[in-house]
N, C-alpha and C. Protein backbone atom coordinates (compact mmCIF):
# COMPACT_ATOMS: atom_id res chain seq x y z
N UNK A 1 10.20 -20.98 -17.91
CA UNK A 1 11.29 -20.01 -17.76
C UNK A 1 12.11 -20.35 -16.53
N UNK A 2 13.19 -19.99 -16.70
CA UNK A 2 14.26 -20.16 -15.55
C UNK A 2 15.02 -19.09 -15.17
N UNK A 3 14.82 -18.21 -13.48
CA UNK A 3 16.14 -17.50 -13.45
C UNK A 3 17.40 -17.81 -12.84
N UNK A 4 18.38 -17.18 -13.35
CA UNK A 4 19.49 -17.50 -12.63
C UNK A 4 19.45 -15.71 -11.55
N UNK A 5 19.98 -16.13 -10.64
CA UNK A 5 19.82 -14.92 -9.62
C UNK A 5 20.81 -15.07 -8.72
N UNK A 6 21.39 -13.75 -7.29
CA UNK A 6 21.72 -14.13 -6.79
C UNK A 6 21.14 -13.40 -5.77
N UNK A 7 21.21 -13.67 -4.47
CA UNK A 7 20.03 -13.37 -3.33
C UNK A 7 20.52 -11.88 -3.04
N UNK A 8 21.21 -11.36 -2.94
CA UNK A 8 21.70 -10.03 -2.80
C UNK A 8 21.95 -9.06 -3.77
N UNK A 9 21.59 -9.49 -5.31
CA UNK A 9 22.13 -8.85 -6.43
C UNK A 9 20.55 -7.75 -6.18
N UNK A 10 20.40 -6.23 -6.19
CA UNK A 10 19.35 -5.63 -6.48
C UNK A 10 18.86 -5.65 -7.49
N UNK A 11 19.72 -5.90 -8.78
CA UNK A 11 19.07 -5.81 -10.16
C UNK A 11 18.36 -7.55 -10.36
N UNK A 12 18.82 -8.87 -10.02
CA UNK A 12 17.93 -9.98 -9.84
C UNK A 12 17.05 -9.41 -8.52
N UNK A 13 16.76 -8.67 -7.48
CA UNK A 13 15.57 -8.48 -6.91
C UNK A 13 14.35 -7.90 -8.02
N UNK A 14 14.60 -6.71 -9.32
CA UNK A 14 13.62 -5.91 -10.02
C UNK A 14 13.27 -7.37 -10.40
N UNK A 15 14.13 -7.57 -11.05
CA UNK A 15 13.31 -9.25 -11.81
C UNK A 15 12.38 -10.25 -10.62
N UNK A 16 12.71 -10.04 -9.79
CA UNK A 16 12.11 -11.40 -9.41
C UNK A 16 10.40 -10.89 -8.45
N UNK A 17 11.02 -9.67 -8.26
CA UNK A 17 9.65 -9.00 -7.57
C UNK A 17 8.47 -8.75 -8.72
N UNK A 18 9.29 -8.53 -10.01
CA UNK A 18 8.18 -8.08 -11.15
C UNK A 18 7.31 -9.53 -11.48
N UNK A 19 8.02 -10.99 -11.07
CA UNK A 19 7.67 -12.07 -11.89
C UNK A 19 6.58 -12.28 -10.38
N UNK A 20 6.80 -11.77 -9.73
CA UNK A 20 5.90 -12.11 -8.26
C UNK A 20 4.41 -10.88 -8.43
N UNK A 21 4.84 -9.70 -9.14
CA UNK A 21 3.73 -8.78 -8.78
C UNK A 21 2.72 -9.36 -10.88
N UNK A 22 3.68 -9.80 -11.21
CA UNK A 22 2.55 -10.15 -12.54
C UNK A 22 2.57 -11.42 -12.47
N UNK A 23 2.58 -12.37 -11.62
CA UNK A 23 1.73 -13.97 -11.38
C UNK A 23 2.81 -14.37 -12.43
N UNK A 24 4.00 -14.35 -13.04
CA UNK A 24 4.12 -15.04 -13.85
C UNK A 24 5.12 -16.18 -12.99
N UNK A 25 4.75 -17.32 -13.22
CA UNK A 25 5.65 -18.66 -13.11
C UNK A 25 6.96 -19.08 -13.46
N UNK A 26 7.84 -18.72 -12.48
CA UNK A 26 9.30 -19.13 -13.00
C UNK A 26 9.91 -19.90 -12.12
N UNK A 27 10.63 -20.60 -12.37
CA UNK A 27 11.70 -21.16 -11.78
C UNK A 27 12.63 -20.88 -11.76
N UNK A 28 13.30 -20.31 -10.15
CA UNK A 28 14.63 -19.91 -9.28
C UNK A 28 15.80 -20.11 -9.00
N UNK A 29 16.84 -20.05 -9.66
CA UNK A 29 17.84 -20.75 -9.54
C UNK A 29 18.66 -20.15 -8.84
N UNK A 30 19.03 -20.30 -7.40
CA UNK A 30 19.82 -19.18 -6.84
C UNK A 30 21.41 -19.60 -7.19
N UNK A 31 22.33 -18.65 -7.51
CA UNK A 31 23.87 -18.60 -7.41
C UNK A 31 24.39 -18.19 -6.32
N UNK A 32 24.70 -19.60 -5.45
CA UNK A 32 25.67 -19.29 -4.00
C UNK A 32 27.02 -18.63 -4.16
N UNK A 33 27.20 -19.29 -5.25
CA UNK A 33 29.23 -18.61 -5.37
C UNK A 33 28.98 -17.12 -5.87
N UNK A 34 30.01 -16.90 -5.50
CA UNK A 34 30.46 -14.87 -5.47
C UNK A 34 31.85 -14.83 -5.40
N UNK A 35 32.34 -13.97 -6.95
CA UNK A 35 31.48 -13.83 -8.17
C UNK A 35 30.89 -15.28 -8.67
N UNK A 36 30.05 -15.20 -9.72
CA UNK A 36 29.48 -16.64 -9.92
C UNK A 36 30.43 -17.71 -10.68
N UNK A 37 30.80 -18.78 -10.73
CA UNK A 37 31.47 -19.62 -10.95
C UNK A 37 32.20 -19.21 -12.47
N UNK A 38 32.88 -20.10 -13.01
CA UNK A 38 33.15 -19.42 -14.43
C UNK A 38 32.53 -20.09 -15.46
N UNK A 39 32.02 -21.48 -14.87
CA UNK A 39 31.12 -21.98 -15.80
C UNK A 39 29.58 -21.58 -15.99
N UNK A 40 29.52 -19.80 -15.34
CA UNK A 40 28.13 -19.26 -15.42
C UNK A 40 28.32 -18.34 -16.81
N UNK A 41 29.55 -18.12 -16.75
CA UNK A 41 29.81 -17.78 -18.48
C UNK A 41 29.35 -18.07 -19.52
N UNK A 42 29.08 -19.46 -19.51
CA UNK A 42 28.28 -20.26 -20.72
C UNK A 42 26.31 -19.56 -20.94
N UNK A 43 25.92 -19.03 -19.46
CA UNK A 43 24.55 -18.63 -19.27
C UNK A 43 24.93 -17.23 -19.91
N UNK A 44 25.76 -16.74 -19.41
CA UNK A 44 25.74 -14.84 -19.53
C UNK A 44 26.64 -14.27 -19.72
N UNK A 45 27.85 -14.16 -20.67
CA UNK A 45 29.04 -14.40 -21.29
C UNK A 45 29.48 -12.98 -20.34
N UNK A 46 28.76 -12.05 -19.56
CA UNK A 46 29.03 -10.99 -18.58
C UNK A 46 29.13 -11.07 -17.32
N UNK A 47 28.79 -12.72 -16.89
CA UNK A 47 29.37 -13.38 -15.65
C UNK A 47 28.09 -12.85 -14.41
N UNK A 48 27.42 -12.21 -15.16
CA UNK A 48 25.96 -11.01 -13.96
C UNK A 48 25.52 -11.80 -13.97
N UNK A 49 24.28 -11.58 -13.16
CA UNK A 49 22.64 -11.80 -12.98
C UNK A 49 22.46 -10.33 -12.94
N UNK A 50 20.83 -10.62 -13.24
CA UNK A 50 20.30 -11.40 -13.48
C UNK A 50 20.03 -12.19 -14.85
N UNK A 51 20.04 -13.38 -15.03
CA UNK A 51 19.78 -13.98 -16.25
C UNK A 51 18.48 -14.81 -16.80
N UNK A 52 18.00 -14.75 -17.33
CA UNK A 52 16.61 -15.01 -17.44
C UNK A 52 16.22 -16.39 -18.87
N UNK A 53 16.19 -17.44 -18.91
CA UNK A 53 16.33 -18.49 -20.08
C UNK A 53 14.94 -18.59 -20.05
N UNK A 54 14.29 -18.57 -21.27
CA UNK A 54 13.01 -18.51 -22.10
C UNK A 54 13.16 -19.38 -23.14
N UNK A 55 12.14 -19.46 -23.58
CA UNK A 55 12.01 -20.67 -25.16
C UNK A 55 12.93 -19.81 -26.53
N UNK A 56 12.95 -18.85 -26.66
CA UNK A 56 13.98 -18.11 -27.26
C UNK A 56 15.57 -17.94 -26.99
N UNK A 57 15.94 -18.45 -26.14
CA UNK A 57 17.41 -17.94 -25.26
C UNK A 57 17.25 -17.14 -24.08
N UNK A 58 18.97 -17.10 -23.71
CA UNK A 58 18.51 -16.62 -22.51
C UNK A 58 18.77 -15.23 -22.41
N UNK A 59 17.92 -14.23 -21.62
CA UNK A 59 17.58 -12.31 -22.14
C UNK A 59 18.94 -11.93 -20.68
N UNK A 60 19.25 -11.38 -21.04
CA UNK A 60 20.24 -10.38 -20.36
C UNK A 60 21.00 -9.36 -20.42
N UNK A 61 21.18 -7.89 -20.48
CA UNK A 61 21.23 -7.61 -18.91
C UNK A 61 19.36 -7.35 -18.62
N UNK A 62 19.31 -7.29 -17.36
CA UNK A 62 18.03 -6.41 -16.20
C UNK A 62 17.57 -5.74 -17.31
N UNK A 63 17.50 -4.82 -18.46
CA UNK A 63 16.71 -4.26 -18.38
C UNK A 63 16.21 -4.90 -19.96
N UNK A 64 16.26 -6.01 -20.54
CA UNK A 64 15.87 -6.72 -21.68
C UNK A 64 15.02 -7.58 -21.25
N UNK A 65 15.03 -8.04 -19.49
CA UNK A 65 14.32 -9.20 -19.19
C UNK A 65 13.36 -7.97 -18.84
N UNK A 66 13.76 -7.04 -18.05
CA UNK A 66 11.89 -6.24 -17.98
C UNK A 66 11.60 -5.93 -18.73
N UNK A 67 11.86 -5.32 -20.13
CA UNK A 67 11.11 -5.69 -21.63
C UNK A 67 10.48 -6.61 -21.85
N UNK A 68 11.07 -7.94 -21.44
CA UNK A 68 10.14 -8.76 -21.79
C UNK A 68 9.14 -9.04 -20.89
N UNK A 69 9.20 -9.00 -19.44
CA UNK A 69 8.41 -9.33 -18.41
C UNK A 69 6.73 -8.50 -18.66
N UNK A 70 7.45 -7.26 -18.67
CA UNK A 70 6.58 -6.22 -19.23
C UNK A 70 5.75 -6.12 -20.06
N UNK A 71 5.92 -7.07 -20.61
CA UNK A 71 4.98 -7.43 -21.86
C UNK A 71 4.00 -8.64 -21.25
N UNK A 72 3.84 -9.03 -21.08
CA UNK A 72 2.95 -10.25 -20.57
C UNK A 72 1.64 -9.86 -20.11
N UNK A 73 0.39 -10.37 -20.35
CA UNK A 73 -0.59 -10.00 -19.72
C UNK A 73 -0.47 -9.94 -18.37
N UNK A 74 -2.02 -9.04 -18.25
CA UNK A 74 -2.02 -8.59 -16.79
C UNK A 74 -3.19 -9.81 -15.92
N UNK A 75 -2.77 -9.96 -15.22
CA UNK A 75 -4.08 -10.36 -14.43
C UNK A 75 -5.02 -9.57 -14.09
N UNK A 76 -6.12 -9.72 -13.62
CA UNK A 76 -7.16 -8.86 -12.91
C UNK A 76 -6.72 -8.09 -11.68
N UNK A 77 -6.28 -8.82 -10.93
CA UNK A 77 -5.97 -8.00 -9.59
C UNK A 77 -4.31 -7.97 -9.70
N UNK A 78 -3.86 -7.65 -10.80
CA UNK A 78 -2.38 -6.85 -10.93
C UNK A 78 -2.18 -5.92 -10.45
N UNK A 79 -2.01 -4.77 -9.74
CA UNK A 79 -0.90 -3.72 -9.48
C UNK A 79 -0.28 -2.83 -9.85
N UNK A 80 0.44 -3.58 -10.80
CA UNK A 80 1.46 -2.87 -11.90
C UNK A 80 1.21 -2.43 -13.03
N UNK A 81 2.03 -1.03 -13.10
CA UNK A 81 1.39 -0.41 -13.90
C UNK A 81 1.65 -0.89 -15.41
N UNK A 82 1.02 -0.27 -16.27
CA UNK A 82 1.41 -1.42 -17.50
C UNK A 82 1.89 -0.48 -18.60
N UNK A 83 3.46 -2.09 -18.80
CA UNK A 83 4.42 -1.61 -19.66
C UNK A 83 5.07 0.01 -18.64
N UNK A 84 6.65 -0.25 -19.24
CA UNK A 84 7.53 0.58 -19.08
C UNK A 84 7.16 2.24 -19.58
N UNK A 85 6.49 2.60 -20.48
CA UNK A 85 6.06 3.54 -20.67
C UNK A 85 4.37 3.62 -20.82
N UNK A 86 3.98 5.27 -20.57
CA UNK A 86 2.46 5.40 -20.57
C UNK A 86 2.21 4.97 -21.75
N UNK A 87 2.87 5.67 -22.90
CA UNK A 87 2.07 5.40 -24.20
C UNK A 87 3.43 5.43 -25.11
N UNK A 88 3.64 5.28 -26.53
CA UNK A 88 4.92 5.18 -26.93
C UNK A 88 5.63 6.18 -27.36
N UNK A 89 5.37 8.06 -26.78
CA UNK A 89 6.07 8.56 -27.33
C UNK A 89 6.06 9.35 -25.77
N UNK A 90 5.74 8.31 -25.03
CA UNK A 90 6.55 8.48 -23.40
C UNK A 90 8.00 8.84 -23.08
N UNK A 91 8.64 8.90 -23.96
CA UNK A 91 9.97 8.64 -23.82
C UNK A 91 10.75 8.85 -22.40
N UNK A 92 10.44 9.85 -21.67
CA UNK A 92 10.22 10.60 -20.32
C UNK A 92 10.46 9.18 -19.84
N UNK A 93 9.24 8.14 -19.80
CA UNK A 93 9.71 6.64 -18.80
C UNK A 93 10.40 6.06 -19.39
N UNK A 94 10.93 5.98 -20.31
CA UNK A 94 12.28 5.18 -20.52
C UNK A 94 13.59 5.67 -20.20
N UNK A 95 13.88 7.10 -20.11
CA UNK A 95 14.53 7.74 -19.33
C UNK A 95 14.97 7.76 -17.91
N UNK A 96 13.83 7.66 -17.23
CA UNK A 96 13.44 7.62 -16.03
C UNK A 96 14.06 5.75 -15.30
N UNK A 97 13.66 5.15 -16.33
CA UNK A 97 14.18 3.70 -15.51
C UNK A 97 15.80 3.55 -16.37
N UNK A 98 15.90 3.83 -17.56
CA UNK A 98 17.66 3.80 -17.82
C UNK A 98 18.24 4.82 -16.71
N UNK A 99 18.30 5.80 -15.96
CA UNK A 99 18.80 6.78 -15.14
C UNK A 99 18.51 5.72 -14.07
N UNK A 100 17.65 5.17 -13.74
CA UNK A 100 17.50 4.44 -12.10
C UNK A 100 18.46 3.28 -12.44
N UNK A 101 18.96 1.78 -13.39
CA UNK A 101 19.63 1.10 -13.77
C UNK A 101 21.04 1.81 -13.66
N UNK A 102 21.30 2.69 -14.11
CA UNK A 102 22.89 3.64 -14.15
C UNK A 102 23.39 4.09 -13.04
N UNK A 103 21.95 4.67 -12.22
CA UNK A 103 22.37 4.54 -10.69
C UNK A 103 22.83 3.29 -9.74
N UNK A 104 21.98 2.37 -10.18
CA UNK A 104 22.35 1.20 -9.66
C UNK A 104 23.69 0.56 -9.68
N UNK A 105 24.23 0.92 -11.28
CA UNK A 105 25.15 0.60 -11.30
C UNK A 105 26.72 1.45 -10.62
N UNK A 106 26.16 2.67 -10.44
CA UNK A 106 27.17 3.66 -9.19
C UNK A 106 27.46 3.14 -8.28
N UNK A 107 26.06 3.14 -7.67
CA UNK A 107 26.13 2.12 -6.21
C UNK A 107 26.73 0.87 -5.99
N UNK A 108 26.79 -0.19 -7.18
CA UNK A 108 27.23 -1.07 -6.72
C UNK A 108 28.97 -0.90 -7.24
N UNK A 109 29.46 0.08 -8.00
CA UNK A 109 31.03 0.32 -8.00
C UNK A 109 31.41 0.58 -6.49
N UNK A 110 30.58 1.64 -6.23
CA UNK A 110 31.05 2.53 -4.77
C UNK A 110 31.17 1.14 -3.34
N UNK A 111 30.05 0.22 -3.82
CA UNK A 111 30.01 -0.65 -2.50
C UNK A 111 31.75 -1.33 -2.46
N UNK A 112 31.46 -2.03 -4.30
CA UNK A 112 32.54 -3.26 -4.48
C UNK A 112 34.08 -2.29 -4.21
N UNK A 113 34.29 -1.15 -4.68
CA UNK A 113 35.32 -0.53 -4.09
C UNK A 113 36.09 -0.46 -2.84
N UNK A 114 34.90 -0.15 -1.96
CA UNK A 114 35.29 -0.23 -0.54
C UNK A 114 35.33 -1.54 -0.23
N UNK A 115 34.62 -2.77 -0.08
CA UNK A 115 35.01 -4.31 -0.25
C UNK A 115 36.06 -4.79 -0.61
N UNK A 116 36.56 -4.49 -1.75
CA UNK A 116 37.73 -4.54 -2.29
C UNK A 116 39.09 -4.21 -1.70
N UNK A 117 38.81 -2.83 -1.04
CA UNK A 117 39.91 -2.67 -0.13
C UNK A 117 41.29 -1.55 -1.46
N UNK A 118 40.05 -1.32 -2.42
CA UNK A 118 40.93 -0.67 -3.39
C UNK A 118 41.26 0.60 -2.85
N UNK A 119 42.12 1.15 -3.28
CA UNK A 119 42.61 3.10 -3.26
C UNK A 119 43.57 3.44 -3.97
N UNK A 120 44.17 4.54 -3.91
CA UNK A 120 45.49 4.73 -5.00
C UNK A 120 46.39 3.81 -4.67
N UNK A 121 47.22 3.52 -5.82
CA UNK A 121 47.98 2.97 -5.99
C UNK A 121 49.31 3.81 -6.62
N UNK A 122 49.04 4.81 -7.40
CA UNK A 122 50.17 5.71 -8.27
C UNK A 122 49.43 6.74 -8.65
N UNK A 123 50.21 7.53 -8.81
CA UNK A 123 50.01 8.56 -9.59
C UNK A 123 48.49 8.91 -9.90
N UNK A 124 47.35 9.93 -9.43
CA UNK A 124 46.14 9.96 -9.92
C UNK A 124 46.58 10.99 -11.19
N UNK A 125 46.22 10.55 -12.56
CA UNK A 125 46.40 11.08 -13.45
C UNK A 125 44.61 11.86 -14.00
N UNK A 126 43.98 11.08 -13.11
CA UNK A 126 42.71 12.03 -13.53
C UNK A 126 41.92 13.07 -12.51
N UNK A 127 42.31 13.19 -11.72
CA UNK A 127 42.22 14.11 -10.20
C UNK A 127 41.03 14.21 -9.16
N UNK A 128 40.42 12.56 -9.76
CA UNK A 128 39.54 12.70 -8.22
C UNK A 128 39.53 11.03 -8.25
N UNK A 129 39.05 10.64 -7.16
CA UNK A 129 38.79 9.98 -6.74
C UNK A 129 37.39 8.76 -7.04
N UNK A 130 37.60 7.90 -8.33
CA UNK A 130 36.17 7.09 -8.46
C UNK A 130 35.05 7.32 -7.76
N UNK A 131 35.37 6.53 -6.17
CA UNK A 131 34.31 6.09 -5.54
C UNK A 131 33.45 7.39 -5.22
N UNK A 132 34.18 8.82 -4.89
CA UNK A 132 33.45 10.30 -5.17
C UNK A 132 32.89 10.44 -5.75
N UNK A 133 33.68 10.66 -7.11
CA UNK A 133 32.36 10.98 -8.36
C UNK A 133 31.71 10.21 -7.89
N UNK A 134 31.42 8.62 -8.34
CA UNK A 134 29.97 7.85 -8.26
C UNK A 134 29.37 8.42 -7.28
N UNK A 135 29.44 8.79 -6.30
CA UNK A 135 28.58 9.33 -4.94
C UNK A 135 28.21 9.99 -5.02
N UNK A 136 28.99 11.33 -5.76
CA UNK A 136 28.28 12.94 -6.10
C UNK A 136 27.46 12.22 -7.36
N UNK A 137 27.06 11.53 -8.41
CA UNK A 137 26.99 11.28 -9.58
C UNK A 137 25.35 10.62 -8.92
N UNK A 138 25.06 9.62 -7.72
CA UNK A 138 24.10 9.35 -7.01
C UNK A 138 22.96 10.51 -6.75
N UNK A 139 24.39 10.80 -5.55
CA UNK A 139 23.32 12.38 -4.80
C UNK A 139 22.51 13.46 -6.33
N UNK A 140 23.50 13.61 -6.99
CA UNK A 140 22.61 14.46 -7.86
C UNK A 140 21.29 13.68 -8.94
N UNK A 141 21.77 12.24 -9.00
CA UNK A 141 20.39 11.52 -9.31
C UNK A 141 19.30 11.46 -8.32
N UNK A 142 19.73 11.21 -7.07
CA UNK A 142 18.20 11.35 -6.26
C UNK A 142 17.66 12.64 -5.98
N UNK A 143 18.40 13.51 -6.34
CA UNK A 143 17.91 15.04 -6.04
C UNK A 143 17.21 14.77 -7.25
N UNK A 144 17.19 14.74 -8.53
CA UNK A 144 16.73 14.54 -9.75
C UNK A 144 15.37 13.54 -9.58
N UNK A 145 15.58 12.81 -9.25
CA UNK A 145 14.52 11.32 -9.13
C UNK A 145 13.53 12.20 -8.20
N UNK A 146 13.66 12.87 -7.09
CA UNK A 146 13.21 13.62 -6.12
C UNK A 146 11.84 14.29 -6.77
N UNK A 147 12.61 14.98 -7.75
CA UNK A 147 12.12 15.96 -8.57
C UNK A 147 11.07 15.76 -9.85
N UNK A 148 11.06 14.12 -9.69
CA UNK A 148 10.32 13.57 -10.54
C UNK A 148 9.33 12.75 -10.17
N UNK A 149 9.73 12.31 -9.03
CA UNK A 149 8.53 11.75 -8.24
C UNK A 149 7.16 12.38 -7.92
N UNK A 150 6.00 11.34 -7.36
CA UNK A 150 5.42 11.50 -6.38
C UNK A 150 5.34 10.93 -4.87
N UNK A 151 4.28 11.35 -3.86
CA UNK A 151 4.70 10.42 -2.97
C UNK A 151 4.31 8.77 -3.25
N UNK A 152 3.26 9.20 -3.84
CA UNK A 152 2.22 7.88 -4.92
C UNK A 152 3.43 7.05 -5.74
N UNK A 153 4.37 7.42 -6.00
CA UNK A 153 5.28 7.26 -6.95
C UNK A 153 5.55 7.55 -8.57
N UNK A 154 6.29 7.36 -9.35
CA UNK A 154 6.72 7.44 -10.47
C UNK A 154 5.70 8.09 -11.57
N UNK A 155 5.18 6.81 -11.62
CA UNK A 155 3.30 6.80 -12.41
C UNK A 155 2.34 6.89 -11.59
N UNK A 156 1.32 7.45 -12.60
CA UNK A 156 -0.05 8.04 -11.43
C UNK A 156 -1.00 6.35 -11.72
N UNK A 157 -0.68 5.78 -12.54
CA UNK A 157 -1.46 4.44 -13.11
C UNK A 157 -1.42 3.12 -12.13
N UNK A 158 -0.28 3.38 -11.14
CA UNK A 158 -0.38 2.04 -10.10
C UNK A 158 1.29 2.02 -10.06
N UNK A 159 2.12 1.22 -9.18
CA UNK A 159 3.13 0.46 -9.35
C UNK A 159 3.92 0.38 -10.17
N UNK A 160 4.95 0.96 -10.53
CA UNK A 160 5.91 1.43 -11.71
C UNK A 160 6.97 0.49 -11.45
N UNK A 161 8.01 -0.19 -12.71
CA UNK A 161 8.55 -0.81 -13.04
C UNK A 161 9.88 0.50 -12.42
N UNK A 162 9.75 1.40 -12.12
CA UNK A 162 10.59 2.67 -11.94
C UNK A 162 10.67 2.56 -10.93
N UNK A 163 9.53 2.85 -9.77
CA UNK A 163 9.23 2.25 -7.89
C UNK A 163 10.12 1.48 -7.74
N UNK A 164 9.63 -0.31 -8.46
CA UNK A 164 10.06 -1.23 -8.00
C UNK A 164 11.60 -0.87 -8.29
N UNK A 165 12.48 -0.14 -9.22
CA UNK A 165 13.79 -0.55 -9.55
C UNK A 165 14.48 0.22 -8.32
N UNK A 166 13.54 1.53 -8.26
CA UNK A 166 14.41 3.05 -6.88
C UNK A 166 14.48 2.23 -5.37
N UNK A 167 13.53 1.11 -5.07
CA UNK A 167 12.95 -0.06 -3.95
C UNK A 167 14.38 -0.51 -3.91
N UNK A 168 14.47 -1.38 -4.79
CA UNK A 168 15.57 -2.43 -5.08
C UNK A 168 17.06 -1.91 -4.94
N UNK A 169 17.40 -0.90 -5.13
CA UNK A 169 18.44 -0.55 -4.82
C UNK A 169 18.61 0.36 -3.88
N UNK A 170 17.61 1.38 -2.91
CA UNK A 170 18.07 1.77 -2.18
C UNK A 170 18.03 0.89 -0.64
N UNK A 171 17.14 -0.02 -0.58
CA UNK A 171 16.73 -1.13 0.19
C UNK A 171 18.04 -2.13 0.19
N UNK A 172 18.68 -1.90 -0.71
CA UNK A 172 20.06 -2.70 -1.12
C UNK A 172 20.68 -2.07 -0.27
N UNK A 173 21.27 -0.98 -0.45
CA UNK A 173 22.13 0.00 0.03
C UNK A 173 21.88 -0.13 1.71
N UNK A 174 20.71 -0.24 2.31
CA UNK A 174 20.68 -0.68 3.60
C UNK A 174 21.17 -1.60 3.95
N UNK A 175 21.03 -2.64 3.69
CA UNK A 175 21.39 -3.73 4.23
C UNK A 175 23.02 -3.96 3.48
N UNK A 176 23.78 -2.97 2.98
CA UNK A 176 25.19 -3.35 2.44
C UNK A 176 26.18 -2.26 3.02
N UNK A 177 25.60 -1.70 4.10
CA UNK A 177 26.42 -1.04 4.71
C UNK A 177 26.04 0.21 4.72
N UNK A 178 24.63 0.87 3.93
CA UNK A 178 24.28 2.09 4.00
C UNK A 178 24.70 3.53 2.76
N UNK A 179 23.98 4.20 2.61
CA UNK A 179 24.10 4.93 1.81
C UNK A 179 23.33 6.36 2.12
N UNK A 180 23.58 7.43 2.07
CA UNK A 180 23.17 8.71 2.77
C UNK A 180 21.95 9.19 1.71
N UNK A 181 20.72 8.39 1.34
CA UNK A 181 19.71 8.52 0.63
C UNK A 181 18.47 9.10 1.18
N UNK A 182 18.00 8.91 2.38
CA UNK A 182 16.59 9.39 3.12
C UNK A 182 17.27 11.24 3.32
N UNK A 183 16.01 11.98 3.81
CA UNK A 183 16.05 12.94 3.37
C UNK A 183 15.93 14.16 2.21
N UNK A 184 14.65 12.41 1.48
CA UNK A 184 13.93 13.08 0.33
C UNK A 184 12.94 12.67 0.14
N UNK A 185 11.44 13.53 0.15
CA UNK A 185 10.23 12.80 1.44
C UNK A 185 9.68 11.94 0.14
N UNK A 186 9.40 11.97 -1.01
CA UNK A 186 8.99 11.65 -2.17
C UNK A 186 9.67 10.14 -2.55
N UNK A 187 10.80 9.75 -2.81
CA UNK A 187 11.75 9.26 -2.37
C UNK A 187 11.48 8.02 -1.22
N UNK A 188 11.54 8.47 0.02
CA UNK A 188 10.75 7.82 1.38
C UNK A 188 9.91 7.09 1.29
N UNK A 189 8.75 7.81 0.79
CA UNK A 189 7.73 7.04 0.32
C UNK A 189 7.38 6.59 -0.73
N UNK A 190 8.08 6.38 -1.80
CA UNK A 190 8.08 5.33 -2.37
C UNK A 190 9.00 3.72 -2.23
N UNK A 191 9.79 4.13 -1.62
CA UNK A 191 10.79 2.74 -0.95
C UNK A 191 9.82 2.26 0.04
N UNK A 192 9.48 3.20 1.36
CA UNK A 192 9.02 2.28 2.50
C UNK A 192 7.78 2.21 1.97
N UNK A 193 6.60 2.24 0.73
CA UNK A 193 5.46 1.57 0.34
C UNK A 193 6.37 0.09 -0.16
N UNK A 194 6.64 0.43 -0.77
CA UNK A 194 7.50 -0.96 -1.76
C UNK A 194 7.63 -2.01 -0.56
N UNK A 195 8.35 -1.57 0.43
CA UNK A 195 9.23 -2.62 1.47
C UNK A 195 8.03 -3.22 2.27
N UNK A 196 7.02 -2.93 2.33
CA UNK A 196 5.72 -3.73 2.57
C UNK A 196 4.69 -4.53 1.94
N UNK A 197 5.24 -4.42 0.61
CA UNK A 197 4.71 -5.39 -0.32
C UNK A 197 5.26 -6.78 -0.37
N UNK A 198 4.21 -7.92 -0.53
CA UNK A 198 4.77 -9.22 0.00
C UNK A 198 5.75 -9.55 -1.05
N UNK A 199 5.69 -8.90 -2.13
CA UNK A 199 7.28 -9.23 -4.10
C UNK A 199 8.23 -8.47 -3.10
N UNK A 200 8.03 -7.82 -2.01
CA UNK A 200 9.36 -7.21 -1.26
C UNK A 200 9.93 -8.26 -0.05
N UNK A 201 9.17 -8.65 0.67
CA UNK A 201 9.37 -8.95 2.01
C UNK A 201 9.75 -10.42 1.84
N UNK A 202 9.07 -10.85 0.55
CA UNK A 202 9.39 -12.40 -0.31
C UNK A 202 11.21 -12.60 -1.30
N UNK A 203 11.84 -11.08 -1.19
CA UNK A 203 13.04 -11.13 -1.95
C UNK A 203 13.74 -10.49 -0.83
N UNK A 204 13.74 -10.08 0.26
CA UNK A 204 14.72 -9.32 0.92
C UNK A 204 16.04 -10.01 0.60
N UNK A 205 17.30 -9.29 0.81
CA UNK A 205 18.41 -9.67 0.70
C UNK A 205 18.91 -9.83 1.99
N UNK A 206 20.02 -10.93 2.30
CA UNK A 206 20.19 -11.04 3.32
C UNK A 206 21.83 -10.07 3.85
N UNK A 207 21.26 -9.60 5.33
CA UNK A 207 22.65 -8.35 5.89
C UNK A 207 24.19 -9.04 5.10
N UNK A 208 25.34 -8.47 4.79
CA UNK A 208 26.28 -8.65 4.14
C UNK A 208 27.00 -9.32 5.51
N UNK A 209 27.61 -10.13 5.61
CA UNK A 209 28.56 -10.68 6.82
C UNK A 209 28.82 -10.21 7.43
């Protein structure tokens, strides 16, 4: 297997910490250019990472490659809890990690916005402001996520594919300029357990320029 990644993307961190906490063997392909070149089109016709090439083709977006990751045996001294849901009419955890992915994807409008240097331009014909909503659209997911947690985290079974994704992006949000997330103790402790795990301290992203 081969990923394509890029060192700061949070959604290539879920992937690459999951291929580190279940022993599985891949090979790393980091993408220096930003956005990625245009001949990365040919890998992921959506120009993202993370992208993931297997003996089948290559799986993309993030949450088809943890379908598949997810599936793989466990080792003995694994961690993680197994498979995306407890049992299959869990539905509750599939919920739970599509809502953490959707967040992710807030966060990273709200970052690239301000980067961008975007704001009105004419006429607001819809009466607020993007980068708001996404922010109020956040805050009321982690009040939510809050509410669903433990301090143990997600699942009572070990290490949740849910942990690792809430890790990955609010740990993002630090190092990209910050995001008004602590001040939810459940929450807390499940990021700063995560950020001491060596699938963490082995993917950190590096501070934004």
């Amino acid at each position: 297997m081969r990923l394509h990644y890029a060192p700061g993307s949070p959604f290539s961190r879920i992937v690459r910490v999951l291929l580190r906490e279940l022993g599985i063997d891949c090979e790393e392909v980091v993408i220096a250019e930003f956005p990625p070149a245009p001949r990365f089109f040919a890998t992921n016709p959506m120009g993202q990472v993370p992208a993931l090439e297997t003996e089948d083709g290559v799986r993309f977006p993030t949450r088809l490659i943890v379908d598949y990751l997810t599936g793989f045996p466990r080792s003995g001294n694994c961690q993680l809890a197994n498979g995306i849901r407890r049992d299959p009419d869990r539905w509750q955890d599939d919920q739970l990690l599509a809502v953490l992915l959707l967040m992710g994807d807030a966060l990273a409008a709200i970052k690239y916005q301000s980067w961008s240097g975007l704001g009105p331009v004419g006429e607001n014909l819809v009466g607020y402001d993007p980068a708001d909503r996404h922010a109020e659209r956040v805050q009321r997911t982690l009040d939510w996520l809050e509410s669903q947690a433990t301090a143990a985290g997600f699942r009572p079974d070990g290490l949740s594919v849910q942990d690792v994704s809430l890790a990955s992006f609010l740990l993002w949000t630090d190092v990209r300029g910050g995001f008004p997330w602590r001040g939810r103790p459940r929450l807390e402790a499940i990021v700063d357990a995560c950020s001491t795990r060596s699938s963490f301290t082995a993917t950190q992203p590096q501070p934004w320029p």
